[in-house]
Protein backbone atom coordinates (compact mmCIF):
# COMPACT_ATOMS: atom_id res chain seq x y z
CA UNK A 1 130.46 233.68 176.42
CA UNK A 2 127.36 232.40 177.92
CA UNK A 3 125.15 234.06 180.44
CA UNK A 4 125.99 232.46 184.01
CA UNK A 5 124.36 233.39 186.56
CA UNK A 6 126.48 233.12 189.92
CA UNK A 7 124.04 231.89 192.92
CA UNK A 8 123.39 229.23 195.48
CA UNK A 9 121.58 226.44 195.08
CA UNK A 10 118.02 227.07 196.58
CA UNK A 11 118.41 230.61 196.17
CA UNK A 12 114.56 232.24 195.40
CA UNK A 13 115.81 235.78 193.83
CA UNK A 14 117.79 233.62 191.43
CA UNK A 15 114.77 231.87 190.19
CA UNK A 16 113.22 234.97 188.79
CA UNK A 17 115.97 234.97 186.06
CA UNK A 18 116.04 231.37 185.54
CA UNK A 19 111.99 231.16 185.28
CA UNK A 20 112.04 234.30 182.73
CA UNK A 21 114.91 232.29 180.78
CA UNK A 22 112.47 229.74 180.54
CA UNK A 23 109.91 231.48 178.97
CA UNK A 24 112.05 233.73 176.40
CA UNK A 25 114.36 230.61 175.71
CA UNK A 26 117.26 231.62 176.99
CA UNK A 27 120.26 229.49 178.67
CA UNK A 28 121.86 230.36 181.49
CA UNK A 29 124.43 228.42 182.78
CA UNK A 30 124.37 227.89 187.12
CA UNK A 31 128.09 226.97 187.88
CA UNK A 32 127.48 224.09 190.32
CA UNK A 33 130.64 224.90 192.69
CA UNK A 34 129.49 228.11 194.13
CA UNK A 35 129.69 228.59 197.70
CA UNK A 36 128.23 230.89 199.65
CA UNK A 37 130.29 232.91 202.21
CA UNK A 38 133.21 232.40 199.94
CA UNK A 39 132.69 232.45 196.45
CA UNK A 40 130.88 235.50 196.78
CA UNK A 41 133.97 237.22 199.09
CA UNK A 42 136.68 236.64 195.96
CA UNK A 43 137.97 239.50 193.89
CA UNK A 44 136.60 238.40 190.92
CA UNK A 45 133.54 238.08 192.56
CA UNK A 46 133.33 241.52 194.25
CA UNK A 47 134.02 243.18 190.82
CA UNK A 48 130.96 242.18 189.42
CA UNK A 49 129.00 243.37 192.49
CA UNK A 50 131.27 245.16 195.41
CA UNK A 51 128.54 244.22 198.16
CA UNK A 52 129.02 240.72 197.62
CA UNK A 53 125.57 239.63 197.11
CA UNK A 54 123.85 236.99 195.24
CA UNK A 55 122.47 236.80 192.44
CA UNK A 56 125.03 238.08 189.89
CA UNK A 57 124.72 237.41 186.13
CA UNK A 58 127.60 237.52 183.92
CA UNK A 59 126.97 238.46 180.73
CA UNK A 60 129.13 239.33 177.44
CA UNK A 61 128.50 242.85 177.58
CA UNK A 62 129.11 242.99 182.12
CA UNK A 63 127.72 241.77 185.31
CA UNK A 64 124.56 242.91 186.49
CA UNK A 65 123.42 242.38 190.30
CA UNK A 66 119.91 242.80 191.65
CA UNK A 67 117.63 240.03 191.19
CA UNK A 68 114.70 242.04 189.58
CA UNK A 69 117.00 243.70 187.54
CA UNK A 70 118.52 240.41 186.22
CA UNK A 71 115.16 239.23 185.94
CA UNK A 72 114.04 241.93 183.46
CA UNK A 73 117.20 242.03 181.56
CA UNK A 74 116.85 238.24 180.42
CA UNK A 75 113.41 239.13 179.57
CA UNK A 76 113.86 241.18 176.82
CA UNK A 77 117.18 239.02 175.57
CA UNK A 78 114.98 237.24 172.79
CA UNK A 79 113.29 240.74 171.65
CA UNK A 80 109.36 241.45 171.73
CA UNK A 81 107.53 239.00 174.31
CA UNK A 82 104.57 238.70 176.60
CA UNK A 83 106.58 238.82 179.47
CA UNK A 84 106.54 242.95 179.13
CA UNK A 85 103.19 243.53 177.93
CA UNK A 86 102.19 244.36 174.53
CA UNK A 87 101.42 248.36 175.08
CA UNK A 88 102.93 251.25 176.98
CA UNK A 89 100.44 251.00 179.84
CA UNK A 90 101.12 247.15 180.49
CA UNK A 91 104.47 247.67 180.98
CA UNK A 92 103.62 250.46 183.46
CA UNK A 93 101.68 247.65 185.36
CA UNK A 94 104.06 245.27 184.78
CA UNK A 95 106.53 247.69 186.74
CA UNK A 96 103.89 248.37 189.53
CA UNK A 97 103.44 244.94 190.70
CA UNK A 98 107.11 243.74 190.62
CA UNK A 99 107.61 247.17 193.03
CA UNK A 100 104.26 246.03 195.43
CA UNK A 101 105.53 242.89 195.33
CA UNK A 102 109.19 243.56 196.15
CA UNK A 103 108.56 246.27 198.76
CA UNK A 104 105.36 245.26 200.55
CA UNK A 105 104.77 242.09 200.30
CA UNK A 106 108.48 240.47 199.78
CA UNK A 107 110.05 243.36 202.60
CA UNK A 108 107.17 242.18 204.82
CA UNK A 109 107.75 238.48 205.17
CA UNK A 110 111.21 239.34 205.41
CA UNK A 111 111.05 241.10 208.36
CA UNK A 112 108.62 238.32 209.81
CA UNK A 113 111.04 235.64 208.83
CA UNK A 114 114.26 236.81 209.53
CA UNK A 115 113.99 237.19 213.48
CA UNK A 116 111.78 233.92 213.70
CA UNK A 117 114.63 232.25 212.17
CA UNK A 118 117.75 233.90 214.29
CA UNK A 119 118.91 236.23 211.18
CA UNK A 120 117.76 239.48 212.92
CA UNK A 121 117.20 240.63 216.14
CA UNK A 122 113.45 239.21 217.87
CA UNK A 123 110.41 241.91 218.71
CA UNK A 124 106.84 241.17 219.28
CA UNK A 125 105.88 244.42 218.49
CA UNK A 126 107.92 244.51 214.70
CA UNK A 127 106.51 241.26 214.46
CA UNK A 128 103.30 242.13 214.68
CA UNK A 129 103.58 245.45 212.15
CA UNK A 130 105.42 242.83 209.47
CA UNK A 131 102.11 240.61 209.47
CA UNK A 132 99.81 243.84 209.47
CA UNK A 133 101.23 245.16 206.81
CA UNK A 134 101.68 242.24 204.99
CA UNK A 135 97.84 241.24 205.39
CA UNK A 136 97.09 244.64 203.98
CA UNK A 137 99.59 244.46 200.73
CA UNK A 138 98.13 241.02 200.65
CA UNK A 139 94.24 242.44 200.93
CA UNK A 140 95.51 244.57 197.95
CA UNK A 141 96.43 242.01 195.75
CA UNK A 142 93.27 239.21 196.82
CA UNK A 143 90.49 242.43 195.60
CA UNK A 144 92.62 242.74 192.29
CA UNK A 145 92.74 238.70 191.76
CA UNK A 146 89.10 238.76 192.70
CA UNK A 147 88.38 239.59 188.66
CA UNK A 148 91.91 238.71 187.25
CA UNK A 149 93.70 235.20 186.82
CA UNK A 150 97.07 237.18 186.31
CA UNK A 151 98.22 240.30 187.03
CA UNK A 152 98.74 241.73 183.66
CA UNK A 153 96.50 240.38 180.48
CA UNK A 154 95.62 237.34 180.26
CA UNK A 155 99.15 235.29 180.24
CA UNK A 156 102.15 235.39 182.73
CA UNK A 157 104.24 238.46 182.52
CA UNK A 158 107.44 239.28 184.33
CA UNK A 159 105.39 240.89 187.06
CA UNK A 160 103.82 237.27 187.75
CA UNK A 161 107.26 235.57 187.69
CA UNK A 162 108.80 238.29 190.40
CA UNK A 163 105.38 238.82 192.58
CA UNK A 164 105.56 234.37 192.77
CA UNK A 165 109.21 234.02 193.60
CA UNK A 166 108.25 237.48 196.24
CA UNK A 167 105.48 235.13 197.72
CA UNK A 168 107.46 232.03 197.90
CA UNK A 169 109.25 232.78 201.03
CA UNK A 170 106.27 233.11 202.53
CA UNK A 171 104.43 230.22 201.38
CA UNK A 172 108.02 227.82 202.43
CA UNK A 173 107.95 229.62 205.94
CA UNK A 174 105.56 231.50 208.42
CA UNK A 175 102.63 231.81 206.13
CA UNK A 176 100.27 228.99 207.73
CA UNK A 177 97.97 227.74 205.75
CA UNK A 178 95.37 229.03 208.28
CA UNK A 179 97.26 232.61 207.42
CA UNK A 180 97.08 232.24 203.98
CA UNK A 181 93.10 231.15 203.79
CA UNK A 182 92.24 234.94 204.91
CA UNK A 183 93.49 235.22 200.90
CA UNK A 184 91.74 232.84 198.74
CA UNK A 185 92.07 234.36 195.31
CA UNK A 186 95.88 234.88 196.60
CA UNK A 187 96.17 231.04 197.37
CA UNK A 188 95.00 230.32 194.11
CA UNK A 189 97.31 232.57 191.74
CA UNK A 190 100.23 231.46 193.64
CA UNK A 191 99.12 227.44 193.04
CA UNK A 192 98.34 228.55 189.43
CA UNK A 193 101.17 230.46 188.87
CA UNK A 194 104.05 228.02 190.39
CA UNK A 195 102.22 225.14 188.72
CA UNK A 196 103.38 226.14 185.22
CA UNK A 197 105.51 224.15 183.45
CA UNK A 198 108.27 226.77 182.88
CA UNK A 199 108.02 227.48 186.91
CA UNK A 200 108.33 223.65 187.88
CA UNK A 201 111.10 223.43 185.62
């Protein structure tokens, strides 16, 4: 059985897997009739993740749900790669920027997206603490890209593949590009990053 990997089309957490695929040469198969709202409410559906959510990839061996989770399991399908670091410690940092990524910087937009676009309830005030604490996770990561061109080493890693799908929402949505010029060395990686072939793909 192939790997399939049960999303919409569009959807940004799914990319994480399919751009990791890319790099470790792995196919996964995206069946073109899923629907969301009611593919993802069917039984067969809700065994391989009881929440309902998307992504989900099938495998041979089970499901697995979470998008970083289904990101780092096709990344080690083809064995050793630069996509986990070459030593103990990389992988370590590897780990630490998909977490900064997921939970300050992704969770941040979120919550500044959501209301502005009707999926959550409006406040000025929660508003205001998404950007602040987005501008700080994102003052975090423009000092560390002051001196580095990627995260981890000097190639893309998994941590570059999640942190770029992370910041995409942002980018497509309520990050202005007079928001995003308070991050230079940000603006940069993210044009870098998404720019590779195996991300335009």
């Amino acid at each position: 059985m192939a790997l399939v990997l049960h999303t919409y089309k569009g959807n940004k957490s799914a990319e994480k897997a399919l751009i990791a695929a890319e790099y470790v040469g792995v196919q996964i198969d995206v069946p073109s009739d899923f629907q969301m709202g009611v593919t993802n409410k069917t039984p067969a559906f809700l065994k391989m993740n009881p929440i309902g959510k998307v992504p989900v990839l099938e495998t041979p061996e089970g499901s697995v749900f979470e998008s970083n989770a289904i990101a780092r399991y096709v990344s080690r399908l083809n064995g050793d790669n630069s996509l986990n670091g070459s030593s103990l410690i990389e992988y370590a940092q590897i780990e630490q920027w998909i977490d900064f990524s997921s939970l300050e910087i992704y969770a941040s937009i979120l919550r500044w997206f959501g209301p502005r676009m009707g999926f959550m309830p409006y406040s000025a005030p929660a508003e205001e603490g998404a950007i602040s604490t987005l501008k700080r996770a994102l003052d975090v990561l423009k000092t560390y890209l002051t001196s580095n061109t990627y995260l981890v080493g000097h190639s893309i890693t998994l941590a570059d593949i999640i942190t770029v799908c992370n910041l995409n929402l942002g980018f497509a949505t309520v990050m202005t590009k007079k928001f995003t010029s308070e991050f230079p060395h940000v603006e940069r990686y993210f044009w870098t990053v998404v720019n590779q072939p195996n991300f335009t793909k």
